[in-house]
PDB file of N, CA and C in Angstrom:
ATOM      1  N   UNK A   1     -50.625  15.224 -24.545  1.00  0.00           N
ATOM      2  CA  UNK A   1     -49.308  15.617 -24.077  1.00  0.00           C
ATOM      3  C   UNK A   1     -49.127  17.102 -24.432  1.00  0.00           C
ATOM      4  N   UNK A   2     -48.810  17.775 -23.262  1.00  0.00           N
ATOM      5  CA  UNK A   2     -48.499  19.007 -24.060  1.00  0.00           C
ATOM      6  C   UNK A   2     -47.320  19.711 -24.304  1.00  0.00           C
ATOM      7  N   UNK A   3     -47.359  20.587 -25.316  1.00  0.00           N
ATOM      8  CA  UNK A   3     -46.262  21.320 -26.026  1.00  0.00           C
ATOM      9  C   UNK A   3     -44.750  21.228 -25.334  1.00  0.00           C
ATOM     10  N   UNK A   4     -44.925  21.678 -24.052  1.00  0.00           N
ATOM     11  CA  UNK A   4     -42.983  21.531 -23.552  1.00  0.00           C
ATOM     12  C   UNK A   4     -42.961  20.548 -23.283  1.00  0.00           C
ATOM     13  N   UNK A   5     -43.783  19.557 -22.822  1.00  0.00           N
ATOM     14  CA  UNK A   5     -43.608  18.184 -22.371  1.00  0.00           C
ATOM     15  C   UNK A   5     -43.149  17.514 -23.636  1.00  0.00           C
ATOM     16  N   UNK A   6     -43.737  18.178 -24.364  1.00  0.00           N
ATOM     17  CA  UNK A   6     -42.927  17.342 -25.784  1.00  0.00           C
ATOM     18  C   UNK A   6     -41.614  17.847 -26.754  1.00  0.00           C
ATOM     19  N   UNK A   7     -41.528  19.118 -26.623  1.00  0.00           N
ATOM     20  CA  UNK A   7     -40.250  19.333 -26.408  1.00  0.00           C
ATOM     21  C   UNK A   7     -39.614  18.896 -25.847  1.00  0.00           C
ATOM     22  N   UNK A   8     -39.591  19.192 -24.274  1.00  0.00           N
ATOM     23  CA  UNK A   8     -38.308  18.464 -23.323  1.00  0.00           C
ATOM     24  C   UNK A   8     -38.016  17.357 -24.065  1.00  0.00           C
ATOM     25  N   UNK A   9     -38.486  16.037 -24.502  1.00  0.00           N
ATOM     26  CA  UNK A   9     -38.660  14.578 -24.788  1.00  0.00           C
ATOM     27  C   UNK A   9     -37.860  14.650 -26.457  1.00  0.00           C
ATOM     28  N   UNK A  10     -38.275  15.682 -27.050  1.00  0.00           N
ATOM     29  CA  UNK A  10     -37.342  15.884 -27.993  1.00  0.00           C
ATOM     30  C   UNK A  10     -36.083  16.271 -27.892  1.00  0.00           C
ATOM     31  N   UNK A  11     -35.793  17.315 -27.343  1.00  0.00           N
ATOM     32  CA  UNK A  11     -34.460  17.637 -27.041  1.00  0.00           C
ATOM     33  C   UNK A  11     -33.358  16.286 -25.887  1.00  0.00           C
ATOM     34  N   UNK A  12     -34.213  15.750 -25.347  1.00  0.00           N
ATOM     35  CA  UNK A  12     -33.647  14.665 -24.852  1.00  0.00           C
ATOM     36  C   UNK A  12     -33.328  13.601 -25.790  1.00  0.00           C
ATOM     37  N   UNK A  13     -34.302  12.964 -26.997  1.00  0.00           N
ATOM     38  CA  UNK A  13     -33.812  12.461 -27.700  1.00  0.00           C
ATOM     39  C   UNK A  13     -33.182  12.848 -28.397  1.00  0.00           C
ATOM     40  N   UNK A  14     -32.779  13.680 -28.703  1.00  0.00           N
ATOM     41  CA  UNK A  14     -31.895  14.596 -30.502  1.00  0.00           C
ATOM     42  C   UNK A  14     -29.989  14.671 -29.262  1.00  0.00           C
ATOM     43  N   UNK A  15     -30.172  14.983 -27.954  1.00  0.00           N
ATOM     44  CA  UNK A  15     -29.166  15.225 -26.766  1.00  0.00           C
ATOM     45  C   UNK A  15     -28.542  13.089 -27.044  1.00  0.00           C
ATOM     46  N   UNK A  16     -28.980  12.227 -26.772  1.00  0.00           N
ATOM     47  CA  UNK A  16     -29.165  10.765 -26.753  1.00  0.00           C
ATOM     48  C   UNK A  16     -28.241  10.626 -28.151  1.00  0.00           C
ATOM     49  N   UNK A  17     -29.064  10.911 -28.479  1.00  0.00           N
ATOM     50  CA  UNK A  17     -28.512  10.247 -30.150  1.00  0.00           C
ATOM     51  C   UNK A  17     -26.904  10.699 -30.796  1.00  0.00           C
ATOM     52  N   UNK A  18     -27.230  12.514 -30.059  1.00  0.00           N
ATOM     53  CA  UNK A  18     -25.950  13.039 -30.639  1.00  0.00           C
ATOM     54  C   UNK A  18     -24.978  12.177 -29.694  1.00  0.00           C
ATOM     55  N   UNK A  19     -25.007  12.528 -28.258  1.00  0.00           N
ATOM     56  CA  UNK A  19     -24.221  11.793 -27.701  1.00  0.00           C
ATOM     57  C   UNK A  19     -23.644   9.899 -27.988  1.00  0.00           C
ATOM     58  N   UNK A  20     -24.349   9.586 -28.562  1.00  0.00           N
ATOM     59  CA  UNK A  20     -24.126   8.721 -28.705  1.00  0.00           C
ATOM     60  C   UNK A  20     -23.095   8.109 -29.873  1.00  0.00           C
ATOM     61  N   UNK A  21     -23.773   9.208 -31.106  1.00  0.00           N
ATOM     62  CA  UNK A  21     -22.446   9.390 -32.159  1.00  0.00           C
ATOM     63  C   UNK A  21     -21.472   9.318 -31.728  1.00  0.00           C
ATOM     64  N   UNK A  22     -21.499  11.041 -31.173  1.00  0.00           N
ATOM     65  CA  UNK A  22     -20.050  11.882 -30.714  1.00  0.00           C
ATOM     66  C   UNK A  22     -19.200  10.795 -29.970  1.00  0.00           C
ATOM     67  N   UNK A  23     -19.956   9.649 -29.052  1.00  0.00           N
ATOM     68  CA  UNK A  23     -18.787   8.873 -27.988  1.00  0.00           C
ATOM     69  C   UNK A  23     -18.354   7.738 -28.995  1.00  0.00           C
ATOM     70  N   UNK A  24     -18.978   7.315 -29.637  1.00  0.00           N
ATOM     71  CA  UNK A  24     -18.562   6.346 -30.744  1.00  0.00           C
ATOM     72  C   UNK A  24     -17.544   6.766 -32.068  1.00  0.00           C
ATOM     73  N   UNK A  25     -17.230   7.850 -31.909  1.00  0.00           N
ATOM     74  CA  UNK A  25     -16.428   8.227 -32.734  1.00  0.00           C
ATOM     75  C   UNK A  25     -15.264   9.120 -32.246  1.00  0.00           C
ATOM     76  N   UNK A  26     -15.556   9.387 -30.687  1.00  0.00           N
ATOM     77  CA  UNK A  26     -14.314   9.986 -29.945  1.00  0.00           C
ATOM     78  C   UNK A  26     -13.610   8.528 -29.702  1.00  0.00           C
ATOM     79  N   UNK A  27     -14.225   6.927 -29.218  1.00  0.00           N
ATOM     80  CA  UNK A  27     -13.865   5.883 -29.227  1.00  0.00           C
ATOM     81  C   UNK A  27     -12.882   5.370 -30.267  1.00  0.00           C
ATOM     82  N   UNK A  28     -13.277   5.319 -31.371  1.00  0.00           N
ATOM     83  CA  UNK A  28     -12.674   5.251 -32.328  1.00  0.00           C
ATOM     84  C   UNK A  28     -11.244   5.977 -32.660  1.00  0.00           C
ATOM     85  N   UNK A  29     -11.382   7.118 -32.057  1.00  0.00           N
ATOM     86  CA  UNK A  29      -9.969   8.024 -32.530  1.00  0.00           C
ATOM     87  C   UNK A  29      -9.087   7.792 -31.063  1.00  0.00           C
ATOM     88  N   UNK A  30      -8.938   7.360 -29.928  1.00  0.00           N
ATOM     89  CA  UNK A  30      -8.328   6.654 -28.825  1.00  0.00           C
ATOM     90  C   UNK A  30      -8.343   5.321 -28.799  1.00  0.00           C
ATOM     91  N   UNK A  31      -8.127   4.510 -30.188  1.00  0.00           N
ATOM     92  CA  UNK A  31      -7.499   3.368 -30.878  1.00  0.00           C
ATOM     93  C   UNK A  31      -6.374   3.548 -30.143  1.00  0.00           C
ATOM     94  N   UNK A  32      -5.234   2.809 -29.938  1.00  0.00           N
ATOM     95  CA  UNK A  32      -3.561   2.487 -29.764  1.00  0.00           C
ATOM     96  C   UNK A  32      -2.991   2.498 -31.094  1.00  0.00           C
ATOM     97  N   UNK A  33      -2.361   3.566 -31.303  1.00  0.00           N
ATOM     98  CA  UNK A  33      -1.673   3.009 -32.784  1.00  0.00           C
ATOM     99  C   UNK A  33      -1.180   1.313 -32.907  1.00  0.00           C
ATOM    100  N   UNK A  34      -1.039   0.493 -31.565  1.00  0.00           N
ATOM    101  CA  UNK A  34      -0.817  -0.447 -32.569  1.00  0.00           C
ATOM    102  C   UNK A  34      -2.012  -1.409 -33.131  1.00  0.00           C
ATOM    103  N   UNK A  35      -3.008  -1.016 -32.201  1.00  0.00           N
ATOM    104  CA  UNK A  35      -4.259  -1.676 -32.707  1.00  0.00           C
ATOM    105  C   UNK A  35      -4.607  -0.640 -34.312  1.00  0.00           C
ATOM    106  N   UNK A  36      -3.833   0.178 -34.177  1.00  0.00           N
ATOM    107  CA  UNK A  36      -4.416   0.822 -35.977  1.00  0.00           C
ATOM    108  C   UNK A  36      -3.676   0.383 -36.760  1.00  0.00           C
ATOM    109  N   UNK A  37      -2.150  -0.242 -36.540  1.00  0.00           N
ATOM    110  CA  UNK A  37      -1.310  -0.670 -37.125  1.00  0.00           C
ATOM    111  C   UNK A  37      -1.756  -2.101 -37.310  1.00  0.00           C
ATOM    112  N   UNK A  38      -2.379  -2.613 -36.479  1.00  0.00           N
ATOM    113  CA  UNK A  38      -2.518  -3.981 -36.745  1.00  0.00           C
ATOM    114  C   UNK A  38      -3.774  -4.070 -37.663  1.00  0.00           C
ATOM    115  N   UNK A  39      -4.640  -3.115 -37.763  1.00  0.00           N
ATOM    116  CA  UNK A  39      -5.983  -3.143 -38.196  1.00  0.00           C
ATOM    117  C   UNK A  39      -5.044  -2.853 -39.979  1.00  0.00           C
ATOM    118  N   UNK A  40      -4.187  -1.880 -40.115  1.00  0.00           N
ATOM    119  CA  UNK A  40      -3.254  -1.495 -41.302  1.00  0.00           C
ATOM    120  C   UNK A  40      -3.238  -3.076 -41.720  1.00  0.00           C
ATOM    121  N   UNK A  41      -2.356  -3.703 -40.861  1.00  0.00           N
ATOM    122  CA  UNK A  41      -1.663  -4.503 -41.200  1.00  0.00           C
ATOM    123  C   UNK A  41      -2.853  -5.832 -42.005  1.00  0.00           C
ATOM    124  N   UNK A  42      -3.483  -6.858 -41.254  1.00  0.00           N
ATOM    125  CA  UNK A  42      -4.594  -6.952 -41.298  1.00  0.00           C
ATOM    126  C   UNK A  42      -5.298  -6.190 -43.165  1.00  0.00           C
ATOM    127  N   UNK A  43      -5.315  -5.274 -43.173  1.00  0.00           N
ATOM    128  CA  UNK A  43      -6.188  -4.870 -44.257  1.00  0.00           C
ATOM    129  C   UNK A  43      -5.299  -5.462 -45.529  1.00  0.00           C
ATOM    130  N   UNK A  44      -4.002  -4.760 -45.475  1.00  0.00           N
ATOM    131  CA  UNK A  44      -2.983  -4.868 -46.196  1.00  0.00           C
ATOM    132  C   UNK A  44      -2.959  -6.317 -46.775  1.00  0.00           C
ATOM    133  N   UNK A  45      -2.761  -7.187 -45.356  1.00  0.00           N
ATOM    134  CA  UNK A  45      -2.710  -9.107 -45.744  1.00  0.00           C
ATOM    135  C   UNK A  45      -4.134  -9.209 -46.648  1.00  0.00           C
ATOM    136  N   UNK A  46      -5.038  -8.936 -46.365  1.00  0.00           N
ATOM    137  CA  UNK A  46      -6.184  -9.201 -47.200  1.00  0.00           C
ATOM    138  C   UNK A  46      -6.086  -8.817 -48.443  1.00  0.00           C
ATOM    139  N   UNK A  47      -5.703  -7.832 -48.434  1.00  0.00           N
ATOM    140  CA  UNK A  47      -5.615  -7.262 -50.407  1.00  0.00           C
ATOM    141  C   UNK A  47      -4.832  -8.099 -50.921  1.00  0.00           C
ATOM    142  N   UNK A  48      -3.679  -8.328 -50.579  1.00  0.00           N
ATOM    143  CA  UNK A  48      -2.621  -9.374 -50.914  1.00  0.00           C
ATOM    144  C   UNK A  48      -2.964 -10.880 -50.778  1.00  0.00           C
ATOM    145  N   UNK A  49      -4.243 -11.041 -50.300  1.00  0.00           N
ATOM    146  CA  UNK A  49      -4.669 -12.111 -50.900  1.00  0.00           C
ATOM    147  C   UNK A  49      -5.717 -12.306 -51.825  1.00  0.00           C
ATOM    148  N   UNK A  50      -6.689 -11.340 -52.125  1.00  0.00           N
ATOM    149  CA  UNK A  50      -6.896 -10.856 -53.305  1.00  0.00           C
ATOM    150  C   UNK A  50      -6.337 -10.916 -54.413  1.00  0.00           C
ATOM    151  N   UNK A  51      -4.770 -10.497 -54.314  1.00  0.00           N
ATOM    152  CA  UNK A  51      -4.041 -10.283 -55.499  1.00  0.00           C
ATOM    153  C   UNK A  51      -4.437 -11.498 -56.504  1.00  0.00           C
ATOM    154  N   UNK A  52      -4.767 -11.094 -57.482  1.00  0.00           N
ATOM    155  CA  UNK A  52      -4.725 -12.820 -58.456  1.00  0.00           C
ATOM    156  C   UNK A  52      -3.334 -13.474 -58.667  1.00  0.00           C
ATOM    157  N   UNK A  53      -4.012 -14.280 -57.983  1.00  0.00           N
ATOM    158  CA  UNK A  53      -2.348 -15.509 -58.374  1.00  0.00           C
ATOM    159  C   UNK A  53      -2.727 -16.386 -59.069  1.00  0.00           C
ATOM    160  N   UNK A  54      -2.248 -16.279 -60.022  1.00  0.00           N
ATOM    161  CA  UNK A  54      -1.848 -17.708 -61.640  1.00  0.00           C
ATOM    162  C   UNK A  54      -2.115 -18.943 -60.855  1.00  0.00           C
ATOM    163  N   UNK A  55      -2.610 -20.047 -61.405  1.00  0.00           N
ATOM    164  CA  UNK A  55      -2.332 -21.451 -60.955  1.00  0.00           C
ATOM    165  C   UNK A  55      -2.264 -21.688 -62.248  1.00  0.00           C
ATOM    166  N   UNK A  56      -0.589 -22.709 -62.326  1.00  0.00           N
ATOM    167  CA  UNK A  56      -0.911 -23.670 -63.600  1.00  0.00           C
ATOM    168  C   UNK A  56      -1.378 -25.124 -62.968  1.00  0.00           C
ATOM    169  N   UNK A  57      -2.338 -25.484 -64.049  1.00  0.00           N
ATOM    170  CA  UNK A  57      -3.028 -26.817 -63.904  1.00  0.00           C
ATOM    171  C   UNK A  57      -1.744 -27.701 -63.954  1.00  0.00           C
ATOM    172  N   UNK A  58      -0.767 -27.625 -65.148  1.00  0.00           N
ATOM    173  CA  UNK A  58      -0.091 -28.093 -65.445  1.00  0.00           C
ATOM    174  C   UNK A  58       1.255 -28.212 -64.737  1.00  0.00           C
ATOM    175  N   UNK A  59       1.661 -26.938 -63.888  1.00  0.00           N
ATOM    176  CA  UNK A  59       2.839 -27.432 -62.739  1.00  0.00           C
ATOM    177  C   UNK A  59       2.423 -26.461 -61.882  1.00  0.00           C
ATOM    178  N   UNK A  60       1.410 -26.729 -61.073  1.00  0.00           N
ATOM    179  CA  UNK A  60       1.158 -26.080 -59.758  1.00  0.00           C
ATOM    180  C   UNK A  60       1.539 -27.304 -58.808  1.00  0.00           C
ATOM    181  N   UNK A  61       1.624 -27.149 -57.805  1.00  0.00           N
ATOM    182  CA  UNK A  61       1.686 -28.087 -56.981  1.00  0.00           C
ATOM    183  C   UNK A  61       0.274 -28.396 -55.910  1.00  0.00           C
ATOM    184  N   UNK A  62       0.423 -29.294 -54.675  1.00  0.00           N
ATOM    185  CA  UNK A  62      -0.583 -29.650 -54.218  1.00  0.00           C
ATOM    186  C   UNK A  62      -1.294 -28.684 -53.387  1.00  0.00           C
ATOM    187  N   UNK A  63      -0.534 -27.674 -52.655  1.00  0.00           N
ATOM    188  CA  UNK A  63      -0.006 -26.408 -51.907  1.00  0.00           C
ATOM    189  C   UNK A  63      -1.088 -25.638 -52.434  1.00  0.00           C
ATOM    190  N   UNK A  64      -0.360 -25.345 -54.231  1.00  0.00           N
ATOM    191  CA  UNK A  64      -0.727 -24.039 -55.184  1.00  0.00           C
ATOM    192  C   UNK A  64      -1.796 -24.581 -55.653  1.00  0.00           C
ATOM    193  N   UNK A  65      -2.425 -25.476 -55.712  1.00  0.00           N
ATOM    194  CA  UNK A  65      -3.871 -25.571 -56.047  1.00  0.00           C
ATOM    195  C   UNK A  65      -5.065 -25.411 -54.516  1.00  0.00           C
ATOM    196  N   UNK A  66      -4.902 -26.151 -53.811  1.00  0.00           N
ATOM    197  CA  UNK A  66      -5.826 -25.461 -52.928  1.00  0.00           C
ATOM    198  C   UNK A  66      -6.053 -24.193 -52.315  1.00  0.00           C
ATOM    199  N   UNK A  67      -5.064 -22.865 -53.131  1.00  0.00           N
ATOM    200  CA  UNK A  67      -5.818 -22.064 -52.822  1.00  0.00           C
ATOM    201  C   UNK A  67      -6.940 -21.790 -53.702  1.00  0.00           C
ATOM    202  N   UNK A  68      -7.385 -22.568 -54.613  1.00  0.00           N
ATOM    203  CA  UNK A  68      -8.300 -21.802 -55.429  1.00  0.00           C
ATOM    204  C   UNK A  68      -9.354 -22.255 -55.029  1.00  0.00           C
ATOM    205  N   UNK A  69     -10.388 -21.386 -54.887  1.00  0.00           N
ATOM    206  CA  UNK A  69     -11.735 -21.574 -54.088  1.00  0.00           C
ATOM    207  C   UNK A  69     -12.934 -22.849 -54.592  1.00  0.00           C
ATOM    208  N   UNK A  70     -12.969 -24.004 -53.319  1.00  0.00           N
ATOM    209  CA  UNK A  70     -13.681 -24.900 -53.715  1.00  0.00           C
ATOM    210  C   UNK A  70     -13.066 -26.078 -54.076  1.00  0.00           C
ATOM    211  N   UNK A  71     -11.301 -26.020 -53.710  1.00  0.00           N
ATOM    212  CA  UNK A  71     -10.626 -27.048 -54.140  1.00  0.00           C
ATOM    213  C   UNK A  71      -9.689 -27.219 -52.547  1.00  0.00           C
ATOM    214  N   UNK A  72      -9.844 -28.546 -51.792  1.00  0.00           N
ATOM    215  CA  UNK A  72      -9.191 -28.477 -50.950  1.00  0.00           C
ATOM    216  C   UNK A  72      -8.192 -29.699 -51.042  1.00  0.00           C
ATOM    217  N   UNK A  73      -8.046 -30.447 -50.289  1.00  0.00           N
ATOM    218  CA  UNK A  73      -6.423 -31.352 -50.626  1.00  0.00           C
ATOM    219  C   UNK A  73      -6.944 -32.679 -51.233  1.00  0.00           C
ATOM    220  N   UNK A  74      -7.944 -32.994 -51.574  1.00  0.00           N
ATOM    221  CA  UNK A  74      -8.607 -33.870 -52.007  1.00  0.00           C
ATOM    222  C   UNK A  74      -8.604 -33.884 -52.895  1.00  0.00           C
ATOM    223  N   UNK A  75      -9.524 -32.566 -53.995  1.00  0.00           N
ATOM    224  CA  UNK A  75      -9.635 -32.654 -55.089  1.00  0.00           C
ATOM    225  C   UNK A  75      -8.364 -32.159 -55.906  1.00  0.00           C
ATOM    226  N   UNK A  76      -7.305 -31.210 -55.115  1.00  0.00           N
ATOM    227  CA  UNK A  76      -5.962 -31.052 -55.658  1.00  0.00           C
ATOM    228  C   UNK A  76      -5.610 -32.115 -56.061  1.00  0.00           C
ATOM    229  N   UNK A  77      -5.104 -33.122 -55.285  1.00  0.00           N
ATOM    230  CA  UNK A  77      -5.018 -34.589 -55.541  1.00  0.00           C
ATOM    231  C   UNK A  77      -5.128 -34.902 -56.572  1.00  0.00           C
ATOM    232  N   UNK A  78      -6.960 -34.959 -56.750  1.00  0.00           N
ATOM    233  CA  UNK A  78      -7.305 -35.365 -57.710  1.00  0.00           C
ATOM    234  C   UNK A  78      -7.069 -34.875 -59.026  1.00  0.00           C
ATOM    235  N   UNK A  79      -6.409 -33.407 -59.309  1.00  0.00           N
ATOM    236  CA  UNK A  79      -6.005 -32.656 -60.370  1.00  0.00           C
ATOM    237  C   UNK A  79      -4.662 -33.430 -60.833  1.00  0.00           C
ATOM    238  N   UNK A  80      -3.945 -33.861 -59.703  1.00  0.00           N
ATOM    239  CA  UNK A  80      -2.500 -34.153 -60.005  1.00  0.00           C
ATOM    240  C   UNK A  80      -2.972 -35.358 -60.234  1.00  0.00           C
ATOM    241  N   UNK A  81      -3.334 -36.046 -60.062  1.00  0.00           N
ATOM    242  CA  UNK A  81      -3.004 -37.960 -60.219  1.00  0.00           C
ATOM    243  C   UNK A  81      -4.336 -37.476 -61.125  1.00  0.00           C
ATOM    244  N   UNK A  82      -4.798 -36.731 -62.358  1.00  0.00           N
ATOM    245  CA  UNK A  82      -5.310 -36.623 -63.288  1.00  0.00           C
ATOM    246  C   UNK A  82      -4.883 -36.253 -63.935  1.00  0.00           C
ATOM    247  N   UNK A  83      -3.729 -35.290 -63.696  1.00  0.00           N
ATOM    248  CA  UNK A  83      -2.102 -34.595 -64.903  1.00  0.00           C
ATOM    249  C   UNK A  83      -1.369 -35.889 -65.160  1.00  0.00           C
ATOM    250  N   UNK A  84      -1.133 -36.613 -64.133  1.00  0.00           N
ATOM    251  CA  UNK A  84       0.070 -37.877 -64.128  1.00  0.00           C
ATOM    252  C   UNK A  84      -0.450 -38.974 -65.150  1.00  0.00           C
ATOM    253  N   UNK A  85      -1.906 -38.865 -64.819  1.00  0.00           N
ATOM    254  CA  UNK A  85      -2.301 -40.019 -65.729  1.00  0.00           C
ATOM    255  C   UNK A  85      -2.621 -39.855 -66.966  1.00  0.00           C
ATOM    256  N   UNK A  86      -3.062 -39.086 -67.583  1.00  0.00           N
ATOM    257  CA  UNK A  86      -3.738 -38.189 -68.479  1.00  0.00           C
ATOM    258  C   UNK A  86      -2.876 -37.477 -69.609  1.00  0.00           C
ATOM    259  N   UNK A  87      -1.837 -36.751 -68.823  1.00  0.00           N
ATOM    260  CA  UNK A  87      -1.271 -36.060 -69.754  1.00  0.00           C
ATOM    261  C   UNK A  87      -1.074 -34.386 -69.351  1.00  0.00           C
ATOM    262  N   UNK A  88      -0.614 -33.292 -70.134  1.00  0.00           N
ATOM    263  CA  UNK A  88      -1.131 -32.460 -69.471  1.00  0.00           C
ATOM    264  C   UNK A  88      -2.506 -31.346 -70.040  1.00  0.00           C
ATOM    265  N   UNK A  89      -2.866 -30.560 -69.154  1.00  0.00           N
ATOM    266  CA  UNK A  89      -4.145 -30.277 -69.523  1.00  0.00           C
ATOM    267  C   UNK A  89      -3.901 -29.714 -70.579  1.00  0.00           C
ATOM    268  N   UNK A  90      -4.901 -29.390 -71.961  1.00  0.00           N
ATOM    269  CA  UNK A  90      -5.096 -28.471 -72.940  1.00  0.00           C
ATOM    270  C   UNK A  90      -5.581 -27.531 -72.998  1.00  0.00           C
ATOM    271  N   UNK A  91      -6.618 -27.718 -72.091  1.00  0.00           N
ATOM    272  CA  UNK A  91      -7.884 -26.008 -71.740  1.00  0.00           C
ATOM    273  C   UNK A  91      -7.727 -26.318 -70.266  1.00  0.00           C
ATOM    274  N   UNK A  92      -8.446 -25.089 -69.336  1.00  0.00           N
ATOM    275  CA  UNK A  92      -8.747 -25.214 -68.351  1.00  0.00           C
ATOM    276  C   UNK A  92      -9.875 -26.230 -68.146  1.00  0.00           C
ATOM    277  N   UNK A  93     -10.980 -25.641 -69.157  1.00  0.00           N
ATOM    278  CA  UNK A  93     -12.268 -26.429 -69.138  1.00  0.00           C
ATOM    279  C   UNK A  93     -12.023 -28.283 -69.202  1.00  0.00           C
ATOM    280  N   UNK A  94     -10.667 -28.629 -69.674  1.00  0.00           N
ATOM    281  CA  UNK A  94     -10.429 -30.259 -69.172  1.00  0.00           C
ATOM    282  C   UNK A  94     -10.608 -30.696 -67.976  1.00  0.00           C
ATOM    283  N   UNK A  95     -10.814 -29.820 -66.868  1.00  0.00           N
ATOM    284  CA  UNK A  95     -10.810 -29.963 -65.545  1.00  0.00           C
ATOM    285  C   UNK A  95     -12.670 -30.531 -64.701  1.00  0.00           C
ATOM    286  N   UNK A  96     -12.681 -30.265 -66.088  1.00  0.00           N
ATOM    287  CA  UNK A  96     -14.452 -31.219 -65.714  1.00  0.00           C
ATOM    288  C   UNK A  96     -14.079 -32.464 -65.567  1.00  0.00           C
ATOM    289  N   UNK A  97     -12.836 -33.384 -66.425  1.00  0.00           N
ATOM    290  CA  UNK A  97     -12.884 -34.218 -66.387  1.00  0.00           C
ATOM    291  C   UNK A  97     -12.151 -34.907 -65.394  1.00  0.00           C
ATOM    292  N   UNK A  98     -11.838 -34.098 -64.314  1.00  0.00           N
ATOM    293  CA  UNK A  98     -11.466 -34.856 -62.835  1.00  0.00           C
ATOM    294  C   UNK A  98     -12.742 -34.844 -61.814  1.00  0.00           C
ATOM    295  N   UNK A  99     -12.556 -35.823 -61.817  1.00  0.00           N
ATOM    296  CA  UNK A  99     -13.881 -36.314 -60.556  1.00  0.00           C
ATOM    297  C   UNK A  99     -13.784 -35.509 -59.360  1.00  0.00           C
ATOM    298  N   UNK A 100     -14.953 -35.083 -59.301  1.00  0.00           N
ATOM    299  CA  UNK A 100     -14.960 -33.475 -57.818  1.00  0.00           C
ATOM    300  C   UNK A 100     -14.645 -32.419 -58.256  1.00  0.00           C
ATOM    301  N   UNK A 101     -15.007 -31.996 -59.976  1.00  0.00           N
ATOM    302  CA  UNK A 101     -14.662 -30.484 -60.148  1.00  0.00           C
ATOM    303  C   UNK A 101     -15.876 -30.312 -61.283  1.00  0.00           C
ATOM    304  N   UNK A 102     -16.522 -29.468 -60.528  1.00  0.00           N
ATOM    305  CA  UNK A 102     -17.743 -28.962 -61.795  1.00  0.00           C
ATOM    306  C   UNK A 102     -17.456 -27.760 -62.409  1.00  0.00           C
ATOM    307  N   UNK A 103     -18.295 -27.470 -62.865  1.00  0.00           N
ATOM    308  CA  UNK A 103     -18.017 -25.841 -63.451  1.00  0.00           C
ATOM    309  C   UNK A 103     -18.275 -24.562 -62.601  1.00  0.00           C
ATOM    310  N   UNK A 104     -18.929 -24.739 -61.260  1.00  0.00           N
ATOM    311  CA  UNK A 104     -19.021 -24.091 -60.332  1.00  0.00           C
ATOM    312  C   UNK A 104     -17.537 -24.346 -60.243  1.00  0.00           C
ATOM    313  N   UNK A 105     -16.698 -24.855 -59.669  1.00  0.00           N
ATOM    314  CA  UNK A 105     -15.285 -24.776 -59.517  1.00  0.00           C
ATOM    315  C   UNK A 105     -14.540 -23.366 -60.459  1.00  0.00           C
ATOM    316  N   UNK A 106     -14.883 -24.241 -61.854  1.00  0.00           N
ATOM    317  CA  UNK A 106     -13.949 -24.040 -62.704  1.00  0.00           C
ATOM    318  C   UNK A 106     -14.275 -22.305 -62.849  1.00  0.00           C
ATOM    319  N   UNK A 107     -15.827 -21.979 -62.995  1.00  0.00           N
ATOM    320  CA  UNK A 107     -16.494 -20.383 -62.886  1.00  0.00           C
ATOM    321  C   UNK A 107     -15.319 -19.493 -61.717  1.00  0.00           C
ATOM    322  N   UNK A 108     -15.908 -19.896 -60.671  1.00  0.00           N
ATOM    323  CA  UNK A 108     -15.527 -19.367 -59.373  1.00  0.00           C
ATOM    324  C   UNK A 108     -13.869 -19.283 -59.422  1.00  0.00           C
ATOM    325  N   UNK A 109     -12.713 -19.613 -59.960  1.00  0.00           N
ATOM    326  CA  UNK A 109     -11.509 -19.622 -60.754  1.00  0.00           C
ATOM    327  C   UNK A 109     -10.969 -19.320 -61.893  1.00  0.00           C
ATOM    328  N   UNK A 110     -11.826 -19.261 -62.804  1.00  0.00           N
ATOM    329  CA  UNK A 110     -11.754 -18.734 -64.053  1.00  0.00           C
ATOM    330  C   UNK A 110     -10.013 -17.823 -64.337  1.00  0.00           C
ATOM    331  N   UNK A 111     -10.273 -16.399 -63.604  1.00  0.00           N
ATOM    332  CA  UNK A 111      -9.305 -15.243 -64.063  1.00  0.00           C
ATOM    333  C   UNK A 111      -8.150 -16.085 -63.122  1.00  0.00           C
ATOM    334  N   UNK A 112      -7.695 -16.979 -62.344  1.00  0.00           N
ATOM    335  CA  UNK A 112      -6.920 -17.297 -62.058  1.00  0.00           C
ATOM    336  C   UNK A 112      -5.896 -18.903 -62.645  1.00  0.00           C
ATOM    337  N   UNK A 113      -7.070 -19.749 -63.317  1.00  0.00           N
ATOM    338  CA  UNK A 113      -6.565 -20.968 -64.097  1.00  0.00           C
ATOM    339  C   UNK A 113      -5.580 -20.181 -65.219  1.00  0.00           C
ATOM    340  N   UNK A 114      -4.634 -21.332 -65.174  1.00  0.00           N
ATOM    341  CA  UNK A 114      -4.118 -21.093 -66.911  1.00  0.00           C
ATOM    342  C   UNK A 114      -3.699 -22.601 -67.244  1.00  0.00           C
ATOM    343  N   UNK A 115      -3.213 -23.095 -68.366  1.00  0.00           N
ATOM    344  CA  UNK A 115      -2.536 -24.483 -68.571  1.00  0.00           C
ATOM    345  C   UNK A 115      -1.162 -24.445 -68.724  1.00  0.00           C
TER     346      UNK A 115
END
C-alpha cells in the first residue's frame, strides 16, 4: 500500500471517529430540559433511596421490613409472627432464629437493623 493511500485511510479514520464523538455529544446537549429534569429527577429518587433508613425489628411494620434487601412479604411475616411469639428481639443477630433469614440477610442489612 502506498504512502498517500495510507494516509488518505488515516485521515478518514481519525475524520470517523472525531465525528462520531462530536455528534454524540452535540446529541446529548439537545436533551429537552424536561427529559434533563426528569433524568434530575430520577437521579435524585435514587439517592433517596439509598438514604439509610432504620428498621426496628422490634416495631417496624410489614411495609418497613421488606424494604430491606432479601426480605420480601414472606419472610417479613415471618419476622413479625416471630416478635409476637417470641418476645422482642435482643440483638439483631436473633434474626437467625426466624426461619428464611441467614446471615447473608442479616450482612447485606447490617448498617440499617436496630432492635
Amino acid at each position: 500500500m502506498n504512502t498517500s493511500l495510507k494516509a488518505l485511510l488515516a485521515i478518514t479514520f481519525t475524520a470517523a471517529v472525531s465525528f462520531a464523538t462530536h455528534y454524540s455529544y452535540a446529541q446529548s446537549l439537545t436533551e429537552t430540559p424536561q427529559k434533563q429534569l426528569t433524568s434530575s429527577a430520577a437521579t435524585q429518587a435514587k439517592g433517596a433511596e439509598h438514604k439509610i433508613q432504620v428498621v426496628s425489628l422490634n416495631k417496624s411494620t410489614l411495609e418497613q421490613l421488606t424494604t430491606l434487601k432479601g426480605v420480601g412479604q414472606k419472610k417479613a411475616q415471618a419476622i413479625i409472627t416471630y416478635r409476637k411469639q417470641t418476645g422482642k428481639f435482643k440483638s439483631v443477630d436473633d434474626l437467625l432464629n426466624v426461619k428464611g433469614i441467614g446471615a447473608k440477610v442479616i450482612a447485606d442489612n447490617k448498617s440499617r437493623l436496630k432492635v
